[in-house]
N, C-alpha and C. Protein backbone atom coordinates (compact mmCIF):
# COMPACT_ATOMS: atom_id res chain seq x y z
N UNK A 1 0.84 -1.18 0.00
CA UNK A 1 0.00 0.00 0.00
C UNK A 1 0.89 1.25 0.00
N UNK A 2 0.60 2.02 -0.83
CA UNK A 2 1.93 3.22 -1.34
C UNK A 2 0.83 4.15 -0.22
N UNK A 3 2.28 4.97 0.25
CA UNK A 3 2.12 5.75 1.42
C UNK A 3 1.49 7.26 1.18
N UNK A 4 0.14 7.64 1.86
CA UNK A 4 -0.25 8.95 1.30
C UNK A 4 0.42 9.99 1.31
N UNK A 5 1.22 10.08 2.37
CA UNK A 5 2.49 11.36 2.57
C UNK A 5 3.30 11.40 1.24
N UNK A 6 3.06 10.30 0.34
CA UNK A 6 4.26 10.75 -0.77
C UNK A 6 4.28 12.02 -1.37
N UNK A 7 4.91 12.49 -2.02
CA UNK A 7 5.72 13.66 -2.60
C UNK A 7 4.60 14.75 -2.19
N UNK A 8 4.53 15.10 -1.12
CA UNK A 8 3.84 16.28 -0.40
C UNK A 8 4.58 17.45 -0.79
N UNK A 9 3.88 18.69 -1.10
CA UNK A 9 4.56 19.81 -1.55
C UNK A 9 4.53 20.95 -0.44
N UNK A 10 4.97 21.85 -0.39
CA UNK A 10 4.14 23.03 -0.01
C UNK A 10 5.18 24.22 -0.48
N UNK A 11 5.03 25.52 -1.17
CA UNK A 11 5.24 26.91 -1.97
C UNK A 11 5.01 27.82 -0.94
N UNK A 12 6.04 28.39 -0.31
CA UNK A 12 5.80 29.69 0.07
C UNK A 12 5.78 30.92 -0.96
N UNK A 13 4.63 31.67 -0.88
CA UNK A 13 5.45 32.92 -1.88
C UNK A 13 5.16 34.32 -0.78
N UNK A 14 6.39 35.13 -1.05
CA UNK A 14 6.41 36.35 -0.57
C UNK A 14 6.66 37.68 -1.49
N UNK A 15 5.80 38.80 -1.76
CA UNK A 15 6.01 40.11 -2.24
C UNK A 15 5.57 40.96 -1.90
N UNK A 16 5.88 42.33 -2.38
CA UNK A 16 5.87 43.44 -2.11
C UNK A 16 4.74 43.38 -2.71
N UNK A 17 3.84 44.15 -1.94
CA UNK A 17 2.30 44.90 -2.55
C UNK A 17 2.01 44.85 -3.77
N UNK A 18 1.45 43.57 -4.83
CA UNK A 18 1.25 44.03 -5.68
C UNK A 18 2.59 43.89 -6.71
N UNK A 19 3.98 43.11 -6.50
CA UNK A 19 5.13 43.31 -7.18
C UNK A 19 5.88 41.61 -6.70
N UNK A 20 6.93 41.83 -7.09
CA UNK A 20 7.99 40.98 -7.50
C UNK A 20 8.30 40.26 -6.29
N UNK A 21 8.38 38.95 -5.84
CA UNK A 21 8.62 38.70 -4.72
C UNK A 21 9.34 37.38 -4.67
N UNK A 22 9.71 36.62 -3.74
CA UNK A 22 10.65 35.09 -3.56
C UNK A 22 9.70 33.72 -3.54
N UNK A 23 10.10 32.93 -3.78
CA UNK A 23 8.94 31.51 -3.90
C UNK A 23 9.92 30.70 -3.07
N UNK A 24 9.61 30.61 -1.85
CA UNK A 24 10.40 29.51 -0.98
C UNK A 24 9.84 28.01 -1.31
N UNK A 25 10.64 27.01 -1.88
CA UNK A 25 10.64 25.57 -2.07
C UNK A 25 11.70 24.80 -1.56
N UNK A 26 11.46 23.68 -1.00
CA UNK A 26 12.51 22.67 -0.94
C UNK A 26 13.27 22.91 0.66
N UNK A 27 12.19 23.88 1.66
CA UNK A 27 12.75 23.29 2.93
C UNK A 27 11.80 22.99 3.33
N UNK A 28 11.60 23.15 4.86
CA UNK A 28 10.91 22.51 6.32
C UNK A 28 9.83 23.47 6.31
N UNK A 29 8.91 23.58 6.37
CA UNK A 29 7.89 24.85 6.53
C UNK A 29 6.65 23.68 7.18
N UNK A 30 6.31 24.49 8.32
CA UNK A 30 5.26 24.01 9.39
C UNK A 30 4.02 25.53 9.42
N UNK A 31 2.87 24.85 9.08
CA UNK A 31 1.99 26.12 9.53
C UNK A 31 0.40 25.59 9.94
N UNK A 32 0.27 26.62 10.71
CA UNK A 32 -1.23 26.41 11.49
C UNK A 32 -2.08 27.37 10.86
N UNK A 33 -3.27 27.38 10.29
CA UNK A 33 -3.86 28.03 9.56
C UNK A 33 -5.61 28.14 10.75
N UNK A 34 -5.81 29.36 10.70
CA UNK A 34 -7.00 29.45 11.70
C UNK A 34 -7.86 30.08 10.19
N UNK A 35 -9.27 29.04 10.20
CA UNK A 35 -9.87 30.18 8.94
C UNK A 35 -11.74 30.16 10.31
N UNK A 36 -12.26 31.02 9.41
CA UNK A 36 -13.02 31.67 10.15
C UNK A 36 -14.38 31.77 9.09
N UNK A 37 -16.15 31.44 9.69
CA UNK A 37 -16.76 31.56 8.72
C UNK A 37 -17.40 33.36 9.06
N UNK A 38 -17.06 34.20 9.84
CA UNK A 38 -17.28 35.53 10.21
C UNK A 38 -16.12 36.50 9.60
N UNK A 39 -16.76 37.25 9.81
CA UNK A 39 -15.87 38.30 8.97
C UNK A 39 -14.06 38.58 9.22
N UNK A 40 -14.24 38.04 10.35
CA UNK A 40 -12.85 38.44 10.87
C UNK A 40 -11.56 37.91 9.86
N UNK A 41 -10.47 38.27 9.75
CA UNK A 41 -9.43 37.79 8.99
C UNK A 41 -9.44 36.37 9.70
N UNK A 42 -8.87 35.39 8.53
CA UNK A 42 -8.63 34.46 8.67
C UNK A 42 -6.91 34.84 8.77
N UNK A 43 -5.74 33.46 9.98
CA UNK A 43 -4.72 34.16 10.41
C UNK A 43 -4.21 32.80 10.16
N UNK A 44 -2.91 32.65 9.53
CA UNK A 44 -1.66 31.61 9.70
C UNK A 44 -0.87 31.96 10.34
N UNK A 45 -0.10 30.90 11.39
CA UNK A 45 1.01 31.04 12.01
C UNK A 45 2.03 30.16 10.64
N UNK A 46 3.75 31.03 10.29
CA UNK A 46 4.30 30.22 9.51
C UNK A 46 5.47 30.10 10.24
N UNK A 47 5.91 29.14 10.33
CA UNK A 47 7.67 28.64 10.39
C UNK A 47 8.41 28.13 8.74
N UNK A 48 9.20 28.75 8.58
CA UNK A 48 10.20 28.22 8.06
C UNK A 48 11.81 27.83 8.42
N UNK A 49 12.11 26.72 7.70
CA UNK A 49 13.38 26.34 8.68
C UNK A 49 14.86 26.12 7.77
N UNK A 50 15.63 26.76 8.59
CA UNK A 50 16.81 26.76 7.22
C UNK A 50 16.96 27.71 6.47
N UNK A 51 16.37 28.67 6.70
CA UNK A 51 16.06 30.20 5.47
C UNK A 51 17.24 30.68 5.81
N UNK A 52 18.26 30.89 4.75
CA UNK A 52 19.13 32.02 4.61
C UNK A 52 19.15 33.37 5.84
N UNK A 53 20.10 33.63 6.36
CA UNK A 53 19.93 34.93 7.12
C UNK A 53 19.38 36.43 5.99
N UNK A 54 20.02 36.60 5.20
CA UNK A 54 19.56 37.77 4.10
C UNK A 54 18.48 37.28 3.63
N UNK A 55 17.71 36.23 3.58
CA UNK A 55 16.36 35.63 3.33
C UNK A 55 15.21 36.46 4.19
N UNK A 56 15.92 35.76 5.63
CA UNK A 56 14.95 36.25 6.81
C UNK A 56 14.63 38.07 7.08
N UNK A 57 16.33 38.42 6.85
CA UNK A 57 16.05 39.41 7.24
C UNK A 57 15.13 40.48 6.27
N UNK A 58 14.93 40.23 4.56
CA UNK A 58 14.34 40.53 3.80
C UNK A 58 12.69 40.71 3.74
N UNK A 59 12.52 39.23 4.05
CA UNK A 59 11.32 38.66 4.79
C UNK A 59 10.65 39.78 6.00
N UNK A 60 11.13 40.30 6.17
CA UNK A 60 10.96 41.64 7.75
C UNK A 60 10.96 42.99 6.94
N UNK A 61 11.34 42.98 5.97
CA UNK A 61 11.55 44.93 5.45
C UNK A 61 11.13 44.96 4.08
N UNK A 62 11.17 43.84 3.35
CA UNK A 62 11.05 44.53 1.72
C UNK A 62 9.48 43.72 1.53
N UNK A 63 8.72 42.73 1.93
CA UNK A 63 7.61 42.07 2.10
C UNK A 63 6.81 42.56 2.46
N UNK A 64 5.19 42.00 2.24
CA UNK A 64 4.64 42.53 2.75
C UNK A 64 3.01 41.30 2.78
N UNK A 65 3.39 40.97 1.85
CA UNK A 65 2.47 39.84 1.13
C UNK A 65 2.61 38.21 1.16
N UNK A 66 1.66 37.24 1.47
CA UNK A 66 2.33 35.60 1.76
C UNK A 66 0.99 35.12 1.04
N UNK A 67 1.52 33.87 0.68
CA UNK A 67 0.77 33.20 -0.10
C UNK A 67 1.22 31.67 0.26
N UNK A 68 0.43 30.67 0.54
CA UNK A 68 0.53 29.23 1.18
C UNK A 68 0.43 28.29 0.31
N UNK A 69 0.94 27.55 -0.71
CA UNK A 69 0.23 26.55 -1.34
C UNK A 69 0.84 24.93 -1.25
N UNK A 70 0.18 24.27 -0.98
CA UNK A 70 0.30 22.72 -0.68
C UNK A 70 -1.00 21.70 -1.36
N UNK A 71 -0.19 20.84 -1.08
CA UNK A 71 -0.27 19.58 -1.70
C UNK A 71 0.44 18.46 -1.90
N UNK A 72 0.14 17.64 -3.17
CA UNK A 72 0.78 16.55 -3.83
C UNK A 72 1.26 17.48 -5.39
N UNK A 73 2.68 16.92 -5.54
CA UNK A 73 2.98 17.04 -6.92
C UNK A 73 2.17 17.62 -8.02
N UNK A 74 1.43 16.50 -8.19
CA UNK A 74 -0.08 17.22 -9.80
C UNK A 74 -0.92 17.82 -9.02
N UNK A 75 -1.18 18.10 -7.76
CA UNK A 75 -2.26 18.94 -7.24
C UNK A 75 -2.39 19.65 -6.17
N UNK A 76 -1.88 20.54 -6.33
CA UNK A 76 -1.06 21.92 -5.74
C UNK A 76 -2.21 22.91 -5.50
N UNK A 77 -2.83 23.48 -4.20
CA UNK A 77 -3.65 24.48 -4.83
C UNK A 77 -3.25 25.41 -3.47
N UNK A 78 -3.47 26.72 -3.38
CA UNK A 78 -3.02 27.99 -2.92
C UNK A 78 -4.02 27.50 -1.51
N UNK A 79 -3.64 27.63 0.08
CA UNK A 79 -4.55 27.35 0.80
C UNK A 79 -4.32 28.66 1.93
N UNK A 80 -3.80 29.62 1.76
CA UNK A 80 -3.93 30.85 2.04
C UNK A 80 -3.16 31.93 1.57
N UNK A 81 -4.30 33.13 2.02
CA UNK A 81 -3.40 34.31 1.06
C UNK A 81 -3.31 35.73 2.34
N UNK A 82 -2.42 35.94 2.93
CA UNK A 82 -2.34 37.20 3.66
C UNK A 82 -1.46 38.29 3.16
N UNK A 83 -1.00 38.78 4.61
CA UNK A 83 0.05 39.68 4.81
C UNK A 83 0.86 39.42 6.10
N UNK A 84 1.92 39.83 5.63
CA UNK A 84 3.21 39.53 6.74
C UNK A 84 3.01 40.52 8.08
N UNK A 85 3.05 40.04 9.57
CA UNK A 85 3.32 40.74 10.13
C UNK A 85 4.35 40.28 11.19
């Protein structure tokens, strides 16, 4: 019986308002996603692990924007969209 965890994905993406930003792939990323059926923002907690220091510290000043997407390999779909704080 082939194991469901196989080739699990998950895409960080980060940009500036509206502009050009980094697509983190290929480390450790852990996140808790709170969604909400009321108006209030829906809120992710993210970890990433292993990020470059000029990564992180970028991540804090030139960002502003996050985007979550996971899955399997052929079926990848975006499972949240915020802002960095």
């Amino acid at each position: 019986m082939a194991s469901l965890n196989y080739d699990r994905r998950v895409t960080v993406n980060v940009s500036a308002q509206g502009g050009v930003g980094v697509s983190i792939t290929g480390l450790r990323v852990a996140f808790d996603i709170e969604s909400s059926l009321t108006q209030t923002p829906n809120k992710s907690k993210l970890e990433i692990y292993n990020l470059a220091e000029n990564e992180r510290a970028s991540l804090n000043t030139k960002y502003t924007d996050v985007s979550i997407s996971a899955g399997y390999a052929d079926n990848m779909a975006v499972i949240f969209l915020g802002q960095l704080r």
